[in-house]
C-alpha atoms as a PDB file:
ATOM      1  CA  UNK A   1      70.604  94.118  89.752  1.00  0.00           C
ATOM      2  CA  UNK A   2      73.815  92.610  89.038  1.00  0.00           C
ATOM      3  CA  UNK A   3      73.586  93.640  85.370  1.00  0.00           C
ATOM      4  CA  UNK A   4      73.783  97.685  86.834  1.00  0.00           C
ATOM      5  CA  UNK A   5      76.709  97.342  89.019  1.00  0.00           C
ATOM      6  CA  UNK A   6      74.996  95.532  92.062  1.00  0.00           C
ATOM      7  CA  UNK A   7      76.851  92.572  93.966  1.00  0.00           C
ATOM      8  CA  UNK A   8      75.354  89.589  94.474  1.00  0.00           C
ATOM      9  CA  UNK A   9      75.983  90.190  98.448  1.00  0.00           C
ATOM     10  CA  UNK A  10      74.486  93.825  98.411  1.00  0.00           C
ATOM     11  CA  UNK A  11      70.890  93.273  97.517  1.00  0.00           C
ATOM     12  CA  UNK A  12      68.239  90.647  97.913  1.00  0.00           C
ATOM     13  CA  UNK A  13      65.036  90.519  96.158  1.00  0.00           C
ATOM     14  CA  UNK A  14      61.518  89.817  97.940  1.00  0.00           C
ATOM     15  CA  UNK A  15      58.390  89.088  96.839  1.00  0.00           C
ATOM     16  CA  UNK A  16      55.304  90.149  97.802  1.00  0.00           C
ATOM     17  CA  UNK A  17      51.924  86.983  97.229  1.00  0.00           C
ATOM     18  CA  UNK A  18      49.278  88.574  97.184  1.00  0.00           C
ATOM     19  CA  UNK A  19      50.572  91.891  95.618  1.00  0.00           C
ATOM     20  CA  UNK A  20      50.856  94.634  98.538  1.00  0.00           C
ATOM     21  CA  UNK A  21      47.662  96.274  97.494  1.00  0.00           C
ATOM     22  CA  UNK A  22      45.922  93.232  98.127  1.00  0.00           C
ATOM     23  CA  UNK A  23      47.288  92.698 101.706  1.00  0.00           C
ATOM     24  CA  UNK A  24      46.785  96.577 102.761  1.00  0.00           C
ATOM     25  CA  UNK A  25      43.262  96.902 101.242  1.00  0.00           C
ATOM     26  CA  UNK A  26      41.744  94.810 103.727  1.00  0.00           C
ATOM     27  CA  UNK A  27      38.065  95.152 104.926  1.00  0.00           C
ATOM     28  CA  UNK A  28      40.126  95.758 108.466  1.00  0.00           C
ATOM     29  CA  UNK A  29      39.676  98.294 111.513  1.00  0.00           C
ATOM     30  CA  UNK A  30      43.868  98.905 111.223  1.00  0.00           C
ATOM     31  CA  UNK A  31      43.522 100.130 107.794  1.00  0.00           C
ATOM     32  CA  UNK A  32      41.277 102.130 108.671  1.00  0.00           C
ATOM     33  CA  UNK A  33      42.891 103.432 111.809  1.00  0.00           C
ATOM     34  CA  UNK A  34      46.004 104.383 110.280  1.00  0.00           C
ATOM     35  CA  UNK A  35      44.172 106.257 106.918  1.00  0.00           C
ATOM     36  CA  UNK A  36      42.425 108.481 109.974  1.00  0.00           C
ATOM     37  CA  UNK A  37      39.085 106.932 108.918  1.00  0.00           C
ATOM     38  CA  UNK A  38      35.830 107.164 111.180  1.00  0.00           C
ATOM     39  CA  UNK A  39      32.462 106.487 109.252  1.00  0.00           C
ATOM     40  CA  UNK A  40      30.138 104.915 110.764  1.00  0.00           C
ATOM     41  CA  UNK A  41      30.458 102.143 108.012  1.00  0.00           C
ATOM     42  CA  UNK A  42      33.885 100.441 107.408  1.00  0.00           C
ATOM     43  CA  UNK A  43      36.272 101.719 105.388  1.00  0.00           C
ATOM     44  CA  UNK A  44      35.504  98.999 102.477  1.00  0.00           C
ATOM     45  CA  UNK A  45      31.797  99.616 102.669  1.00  0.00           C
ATOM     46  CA  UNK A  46      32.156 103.180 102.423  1.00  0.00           C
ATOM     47  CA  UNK A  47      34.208 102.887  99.145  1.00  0.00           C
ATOM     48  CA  UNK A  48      31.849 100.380  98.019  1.00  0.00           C
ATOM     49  CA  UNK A  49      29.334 102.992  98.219  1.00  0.00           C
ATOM     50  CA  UNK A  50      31.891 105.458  96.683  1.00  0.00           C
ATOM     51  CA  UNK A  51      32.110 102.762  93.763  1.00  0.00           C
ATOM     52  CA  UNK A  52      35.473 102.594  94.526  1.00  0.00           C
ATOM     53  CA  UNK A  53      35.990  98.893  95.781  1.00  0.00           C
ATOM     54  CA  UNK A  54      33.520  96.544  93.403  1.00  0.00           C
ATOM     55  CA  UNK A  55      32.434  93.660  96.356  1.00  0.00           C
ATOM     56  CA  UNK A  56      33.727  90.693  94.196  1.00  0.00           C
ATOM     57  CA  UNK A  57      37.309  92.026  94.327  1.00  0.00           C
ATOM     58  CA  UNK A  58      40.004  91.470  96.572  1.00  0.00           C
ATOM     59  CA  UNK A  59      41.212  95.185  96.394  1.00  0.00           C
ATOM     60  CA  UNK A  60      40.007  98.260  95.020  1.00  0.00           C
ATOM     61  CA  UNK A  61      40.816  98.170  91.330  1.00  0.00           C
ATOM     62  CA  UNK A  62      42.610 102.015  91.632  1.00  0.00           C
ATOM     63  CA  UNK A  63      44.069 101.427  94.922  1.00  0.00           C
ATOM     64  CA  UNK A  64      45.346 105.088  94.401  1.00  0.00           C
ATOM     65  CA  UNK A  65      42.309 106.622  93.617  1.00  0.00           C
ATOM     66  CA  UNK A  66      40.769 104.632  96.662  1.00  0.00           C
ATOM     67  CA  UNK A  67      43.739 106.117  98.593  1.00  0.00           C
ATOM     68  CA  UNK A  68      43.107 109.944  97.586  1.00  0.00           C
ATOM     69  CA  UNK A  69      39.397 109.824  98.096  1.00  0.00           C
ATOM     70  CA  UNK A  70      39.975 108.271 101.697  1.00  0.00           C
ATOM     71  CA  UNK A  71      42.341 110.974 102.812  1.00  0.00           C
ATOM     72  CA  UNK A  72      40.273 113.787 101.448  1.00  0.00           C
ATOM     73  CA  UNK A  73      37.697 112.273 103.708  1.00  0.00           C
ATOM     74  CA  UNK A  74      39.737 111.582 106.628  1.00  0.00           C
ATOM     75  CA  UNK A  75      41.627 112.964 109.554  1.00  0.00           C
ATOM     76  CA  UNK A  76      44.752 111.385 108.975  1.00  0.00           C
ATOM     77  CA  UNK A  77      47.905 113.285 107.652  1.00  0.00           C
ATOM     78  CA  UNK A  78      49.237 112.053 104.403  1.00  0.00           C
ATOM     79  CA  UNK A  79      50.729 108.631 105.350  1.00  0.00           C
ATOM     80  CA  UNK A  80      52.986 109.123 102.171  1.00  0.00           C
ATOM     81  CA  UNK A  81      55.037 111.435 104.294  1.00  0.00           C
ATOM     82  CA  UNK A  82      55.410 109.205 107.224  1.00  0.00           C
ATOM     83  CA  UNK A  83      57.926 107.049 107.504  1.00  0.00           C
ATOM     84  CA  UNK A  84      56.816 104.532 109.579  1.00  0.00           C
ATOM     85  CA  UNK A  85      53.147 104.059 107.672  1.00  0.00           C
ATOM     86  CA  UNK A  86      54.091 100.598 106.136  1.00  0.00           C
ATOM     87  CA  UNK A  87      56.294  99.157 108.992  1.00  0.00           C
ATOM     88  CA  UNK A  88      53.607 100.392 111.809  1.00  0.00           C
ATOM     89  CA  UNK A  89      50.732  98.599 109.131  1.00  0.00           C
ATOM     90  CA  UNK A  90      52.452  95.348 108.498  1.00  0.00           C
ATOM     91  CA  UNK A  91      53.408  94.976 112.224  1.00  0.00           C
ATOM     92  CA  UNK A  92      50.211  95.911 113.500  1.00  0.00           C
ATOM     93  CA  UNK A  93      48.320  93.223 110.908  1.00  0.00           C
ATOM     94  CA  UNK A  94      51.208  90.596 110.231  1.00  0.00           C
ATOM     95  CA  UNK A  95      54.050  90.688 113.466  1.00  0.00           C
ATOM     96  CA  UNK A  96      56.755  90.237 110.625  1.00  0.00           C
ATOM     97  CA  UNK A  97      59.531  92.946 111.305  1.00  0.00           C
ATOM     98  CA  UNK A  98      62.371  93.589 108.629  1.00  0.00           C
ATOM     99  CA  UNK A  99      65.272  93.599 109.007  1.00  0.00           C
ATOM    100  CA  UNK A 100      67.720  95.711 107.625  1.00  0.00           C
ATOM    101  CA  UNK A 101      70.586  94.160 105.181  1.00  0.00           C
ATOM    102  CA  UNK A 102      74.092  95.182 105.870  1.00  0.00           C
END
């Protein structure tokens, strides 16, 4: 950052562990809540039957594609467009709130 123009006091860097897709592809009723989704099965079995989320792995392995065939089958509006989709998500699952640098 600092090599663009950035000062040292202007930005910090975080790091996700696991990776985000990893935390938000969870086999979890919030995920599934906030993508609009209501199958009968959970959200990971039903991509699992999609072939979308193999059952040995931690997260589907095109979190995007998993994402696009979700919403086409969901009632949710696209979460890309709202704001709030990743703050409501990580408050709902983790409590963390961030806080804004000044």
């Amino acid at each position: 950052m600092e090599l663009v123009g950035w000062e040292k006091d202007r930005f910090v860097v975080i790091v996700i562990d696991p990776e985000l897709e990893a935390w938000m592809w969870q086999d979890n009723p919030h995920i599934a809540k906030a993508f609009g989704f209501n199958k009968s099965s959970s959200l990971r079995d039903w991509l699992c039957s999609q072939g979308l989320w193999p059952l040995d792995s931690p997260k589907p392995p095109d979190p995007k594609l998993a994402f696009e065939k979700t919403l086409k089958v969901s009632q949710a509006k696209i979460p890309c467009l709202q704001k709030n989709l990743f703050f409501s998500l990580t408050a709902q699952e983790s409590k963390i709130y961030l806080g804004r640098l000044v």
